[in-house]
N, C-alpha and C. Protein backbone atom coordinates (compact mmCIF):
# COMPACT_ATOMS: atom_id res chain seq x y z
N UNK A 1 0.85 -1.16 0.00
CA UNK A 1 0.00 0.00 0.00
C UNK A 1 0.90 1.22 0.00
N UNK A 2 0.32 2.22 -0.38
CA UNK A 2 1.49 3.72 -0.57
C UNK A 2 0.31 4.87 0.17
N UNK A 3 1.25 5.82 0.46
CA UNK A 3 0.72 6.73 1.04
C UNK A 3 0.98 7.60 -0.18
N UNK A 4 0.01 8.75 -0.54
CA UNK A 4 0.34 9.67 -1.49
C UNK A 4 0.52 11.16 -0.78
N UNK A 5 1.92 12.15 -0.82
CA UNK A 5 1.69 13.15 0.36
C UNK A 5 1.55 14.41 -0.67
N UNK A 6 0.62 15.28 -0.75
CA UNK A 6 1.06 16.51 -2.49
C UNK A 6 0.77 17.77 -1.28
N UNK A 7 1.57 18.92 -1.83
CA UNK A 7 1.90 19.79 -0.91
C UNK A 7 2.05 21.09 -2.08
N UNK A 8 1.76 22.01 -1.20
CA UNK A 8 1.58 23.41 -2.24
C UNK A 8 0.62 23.48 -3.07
N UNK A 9 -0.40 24.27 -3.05
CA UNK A 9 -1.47 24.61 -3.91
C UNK A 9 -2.04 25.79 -3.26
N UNK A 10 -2.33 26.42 -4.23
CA UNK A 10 -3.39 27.89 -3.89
C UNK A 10 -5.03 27.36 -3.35
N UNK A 11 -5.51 28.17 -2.56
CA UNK A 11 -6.71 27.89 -1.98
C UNK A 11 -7.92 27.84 -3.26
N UNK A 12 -7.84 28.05 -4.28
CA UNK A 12 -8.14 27.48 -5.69
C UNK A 12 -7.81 26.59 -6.18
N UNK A 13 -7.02 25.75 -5.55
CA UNK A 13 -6.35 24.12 -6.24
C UNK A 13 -5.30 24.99 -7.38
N UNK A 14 -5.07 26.23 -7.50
CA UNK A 14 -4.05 26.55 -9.03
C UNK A 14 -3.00 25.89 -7.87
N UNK A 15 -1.87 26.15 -9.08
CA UNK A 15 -0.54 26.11 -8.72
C UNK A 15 0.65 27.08 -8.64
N UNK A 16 1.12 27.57 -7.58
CA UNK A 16 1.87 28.34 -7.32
C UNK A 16 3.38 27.84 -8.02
N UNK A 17 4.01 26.65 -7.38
CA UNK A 17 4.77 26.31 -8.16
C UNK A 17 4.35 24.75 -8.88
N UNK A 18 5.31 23.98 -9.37
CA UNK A 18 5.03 22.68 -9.78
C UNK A 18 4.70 21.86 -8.50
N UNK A 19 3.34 21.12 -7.94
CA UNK A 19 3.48 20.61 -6.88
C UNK A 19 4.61 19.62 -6.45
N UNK A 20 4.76 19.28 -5.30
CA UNK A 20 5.97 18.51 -4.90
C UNK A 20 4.82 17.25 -3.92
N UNK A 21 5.33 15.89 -4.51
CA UNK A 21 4.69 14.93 -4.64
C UNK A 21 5.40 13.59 -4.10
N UNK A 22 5.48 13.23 -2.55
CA UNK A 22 6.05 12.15 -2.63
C UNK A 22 5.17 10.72 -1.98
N UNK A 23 5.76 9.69 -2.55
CA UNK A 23 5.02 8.51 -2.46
C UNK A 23 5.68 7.32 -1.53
N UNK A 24 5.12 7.31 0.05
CA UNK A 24 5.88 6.08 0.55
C UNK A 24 4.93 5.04 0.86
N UNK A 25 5.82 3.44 0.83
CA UNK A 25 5.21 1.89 1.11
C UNK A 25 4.55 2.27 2.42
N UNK A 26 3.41 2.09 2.98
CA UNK A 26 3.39 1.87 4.06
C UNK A 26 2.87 0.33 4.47
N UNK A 27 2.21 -0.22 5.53
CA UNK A 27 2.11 -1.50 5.50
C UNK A 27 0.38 -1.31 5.15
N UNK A 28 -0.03 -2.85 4.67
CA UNK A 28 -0.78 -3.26 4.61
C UNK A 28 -2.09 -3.27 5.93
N UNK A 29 -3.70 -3.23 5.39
CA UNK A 29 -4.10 -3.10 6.22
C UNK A 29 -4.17 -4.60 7.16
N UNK A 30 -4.07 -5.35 6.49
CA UNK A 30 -3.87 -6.63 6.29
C UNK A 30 -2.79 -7.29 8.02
N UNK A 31 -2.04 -6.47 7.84
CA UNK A 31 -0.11 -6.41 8.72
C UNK A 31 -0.75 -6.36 9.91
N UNK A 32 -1.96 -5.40 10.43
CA UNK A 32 -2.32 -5.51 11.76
C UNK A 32 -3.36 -6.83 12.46
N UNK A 33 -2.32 -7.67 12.22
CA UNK A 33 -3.18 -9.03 12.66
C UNK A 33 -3.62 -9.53 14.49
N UNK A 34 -2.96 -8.56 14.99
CA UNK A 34 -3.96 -8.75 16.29
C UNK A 34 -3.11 -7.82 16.84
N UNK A 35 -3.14 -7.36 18.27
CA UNK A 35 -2.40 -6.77 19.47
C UNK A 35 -1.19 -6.41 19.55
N UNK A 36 -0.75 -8.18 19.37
CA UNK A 36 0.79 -8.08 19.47
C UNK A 36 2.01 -7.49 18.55
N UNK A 37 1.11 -7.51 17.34
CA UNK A 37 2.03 -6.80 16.48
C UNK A 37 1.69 -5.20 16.06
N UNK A 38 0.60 -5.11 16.67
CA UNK A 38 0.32 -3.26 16.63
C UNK A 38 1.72 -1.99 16.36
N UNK A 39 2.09 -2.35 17.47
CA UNK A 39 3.26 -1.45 17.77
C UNK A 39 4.59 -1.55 16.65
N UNK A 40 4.76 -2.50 16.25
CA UNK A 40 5.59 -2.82 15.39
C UNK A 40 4.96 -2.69 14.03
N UNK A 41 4.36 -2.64 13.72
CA UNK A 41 3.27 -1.93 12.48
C UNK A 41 3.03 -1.51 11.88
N UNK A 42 2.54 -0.17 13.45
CA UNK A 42 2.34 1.01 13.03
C UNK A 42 3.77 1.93 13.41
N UNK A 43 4.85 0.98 14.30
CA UNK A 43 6.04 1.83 14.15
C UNK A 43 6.90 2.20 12.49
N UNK A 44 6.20 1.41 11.37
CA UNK A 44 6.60 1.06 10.37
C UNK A 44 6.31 2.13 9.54
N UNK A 45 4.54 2.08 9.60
CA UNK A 45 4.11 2.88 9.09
C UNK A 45 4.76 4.63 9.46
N UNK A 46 4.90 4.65 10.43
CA UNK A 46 4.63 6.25 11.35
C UNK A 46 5.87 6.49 10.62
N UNK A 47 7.07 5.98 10.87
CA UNK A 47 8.26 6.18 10.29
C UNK A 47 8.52 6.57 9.20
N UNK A 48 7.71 5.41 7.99
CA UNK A 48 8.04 6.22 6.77
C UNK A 48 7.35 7.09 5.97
N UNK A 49 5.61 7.35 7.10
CA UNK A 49 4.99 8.70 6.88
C UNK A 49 6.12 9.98 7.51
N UNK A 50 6.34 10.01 8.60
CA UNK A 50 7.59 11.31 8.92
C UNK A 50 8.56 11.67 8.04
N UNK A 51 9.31 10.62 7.72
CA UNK A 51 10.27 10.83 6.77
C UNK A 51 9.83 11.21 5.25
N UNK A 52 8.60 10.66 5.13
CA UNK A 52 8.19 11.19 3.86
C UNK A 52 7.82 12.72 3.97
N UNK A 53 6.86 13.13 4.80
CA UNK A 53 6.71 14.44 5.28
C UNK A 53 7.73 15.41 4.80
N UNK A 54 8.79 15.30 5.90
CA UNK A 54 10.29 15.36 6.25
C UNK A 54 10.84 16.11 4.77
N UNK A 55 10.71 14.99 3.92
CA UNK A 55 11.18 15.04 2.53
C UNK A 55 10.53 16.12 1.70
N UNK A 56 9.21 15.94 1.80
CA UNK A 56 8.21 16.48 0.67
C UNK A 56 8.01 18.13 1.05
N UNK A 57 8.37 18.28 2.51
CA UNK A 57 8.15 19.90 3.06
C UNK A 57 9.30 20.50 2.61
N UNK A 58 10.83 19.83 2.62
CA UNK A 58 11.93 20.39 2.12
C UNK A 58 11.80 20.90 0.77
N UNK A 59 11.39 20.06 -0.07
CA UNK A 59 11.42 20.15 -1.59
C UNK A 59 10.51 21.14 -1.79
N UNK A 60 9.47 21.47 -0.98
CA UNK A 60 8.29 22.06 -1.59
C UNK A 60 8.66 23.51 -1.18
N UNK A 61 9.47 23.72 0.41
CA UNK A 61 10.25 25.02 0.60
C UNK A 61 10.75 25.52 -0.34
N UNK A 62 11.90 24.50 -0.82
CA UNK A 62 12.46 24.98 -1.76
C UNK A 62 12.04 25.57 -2.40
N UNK A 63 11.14 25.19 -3.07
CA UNK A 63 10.10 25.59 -4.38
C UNK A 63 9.56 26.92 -4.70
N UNK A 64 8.65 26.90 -3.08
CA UNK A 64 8.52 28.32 -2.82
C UNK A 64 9.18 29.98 -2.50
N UNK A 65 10.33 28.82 -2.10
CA UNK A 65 11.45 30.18 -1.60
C UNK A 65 11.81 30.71 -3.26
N UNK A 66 12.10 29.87 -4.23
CA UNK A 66 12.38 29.87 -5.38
C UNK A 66 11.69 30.97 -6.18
N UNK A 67 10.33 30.34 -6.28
CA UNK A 67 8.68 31.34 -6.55
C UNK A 67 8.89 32.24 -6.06
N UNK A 68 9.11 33.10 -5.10
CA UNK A 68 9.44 33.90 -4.13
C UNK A 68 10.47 34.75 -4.28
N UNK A 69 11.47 34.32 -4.76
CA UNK A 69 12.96 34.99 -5.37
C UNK A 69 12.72 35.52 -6.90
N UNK A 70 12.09 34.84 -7.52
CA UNK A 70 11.40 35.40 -8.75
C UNK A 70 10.86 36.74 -8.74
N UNK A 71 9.67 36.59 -7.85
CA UNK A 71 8.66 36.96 -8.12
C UNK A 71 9.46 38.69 -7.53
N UNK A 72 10.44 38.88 -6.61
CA UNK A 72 11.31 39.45 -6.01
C UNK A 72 11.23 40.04 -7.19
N UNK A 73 12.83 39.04 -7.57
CA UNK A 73 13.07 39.84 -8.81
C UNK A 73 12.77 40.41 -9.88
N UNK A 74 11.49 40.14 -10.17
CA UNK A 74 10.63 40.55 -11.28
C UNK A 74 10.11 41.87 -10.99
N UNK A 75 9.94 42.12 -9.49
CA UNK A 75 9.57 43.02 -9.04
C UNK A 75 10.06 44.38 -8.75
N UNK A 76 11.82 43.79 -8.89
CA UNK A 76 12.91 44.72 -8.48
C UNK A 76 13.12 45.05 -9.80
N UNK A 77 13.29 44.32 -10.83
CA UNK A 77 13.44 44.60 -12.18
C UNK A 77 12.12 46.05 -12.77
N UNK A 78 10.92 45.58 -12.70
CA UNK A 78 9.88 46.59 -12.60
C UNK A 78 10.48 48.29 -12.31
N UNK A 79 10.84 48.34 -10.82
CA UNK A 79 11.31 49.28 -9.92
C UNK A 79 12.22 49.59 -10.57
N UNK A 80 13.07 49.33 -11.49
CA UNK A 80 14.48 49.71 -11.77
C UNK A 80 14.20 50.58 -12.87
N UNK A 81 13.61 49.52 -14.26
CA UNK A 81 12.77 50.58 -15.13
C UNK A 81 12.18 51.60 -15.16
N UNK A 82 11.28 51.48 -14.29
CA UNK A 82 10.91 52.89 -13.91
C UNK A 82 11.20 53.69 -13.24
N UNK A 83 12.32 53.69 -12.11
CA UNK A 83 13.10 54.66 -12.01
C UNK A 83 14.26 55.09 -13.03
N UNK A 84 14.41 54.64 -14.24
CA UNK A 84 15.21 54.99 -15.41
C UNK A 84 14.51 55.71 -16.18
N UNK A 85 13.54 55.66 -16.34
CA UNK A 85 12.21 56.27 -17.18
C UNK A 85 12.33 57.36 -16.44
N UNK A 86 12.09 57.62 -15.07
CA UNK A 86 11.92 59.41 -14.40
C UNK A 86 13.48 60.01 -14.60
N UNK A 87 14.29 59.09 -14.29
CA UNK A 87 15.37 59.80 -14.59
C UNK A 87 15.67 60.25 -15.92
N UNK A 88 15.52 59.63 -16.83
CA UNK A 88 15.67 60.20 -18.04
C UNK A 88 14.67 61.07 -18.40
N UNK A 89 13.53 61.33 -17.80
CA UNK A 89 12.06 61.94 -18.23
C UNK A 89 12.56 63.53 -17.66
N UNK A 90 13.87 63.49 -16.32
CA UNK A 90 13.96 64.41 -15.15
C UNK A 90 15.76 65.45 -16.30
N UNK A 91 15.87 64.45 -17.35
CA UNK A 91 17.46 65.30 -17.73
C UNK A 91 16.79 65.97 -18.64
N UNK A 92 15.55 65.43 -19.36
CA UNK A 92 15.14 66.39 -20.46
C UNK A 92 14.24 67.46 -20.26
């Protein structure tokens, strides 16, 4: 069985960046065959849901910090132009 974990999306389902998507085994529902093996299990499961987590929040930071540095710069770029435009608008 797999766990599917998808992370990042606008409160519209768009996409801010490319979502970040990871997929771990977890056990079967099957695996919890009585009491005694509970703990051992779901220690299986829990583990490689965290680590998947773990994984999928890094990548998706990334992502955004990325989106974010763009969107910066696109913005600083904007600002630059048009303070070239007054300045040149200000010699003539």
């Amino acid at each position: 069985m797999k766990m599917q974990i998808t992370v990042i999306k606008n409160e519209d389902n768009s996409e801010l960046t490319e979502s970040t998507t990871i997929e771990v085994d977890i056990p079967e529902v099957e695996a919890f065959t009585g009491p005694e093996v509970f703990d051992e299990v779901f220690d299986h499961y829990e583990r490689g849901v965290i680590e998947a987590r773990n994984g999928v929040v890094e990548k998706a930071t990334e992502k955004y910090l990325s989106a974010v540095a763009k969107k910066k710069r696109s913005q600083s770029s904007i600002c630059k132009e048009e303070n070239s435009l007054k300045d040149q608008k200000s010699i003539l």
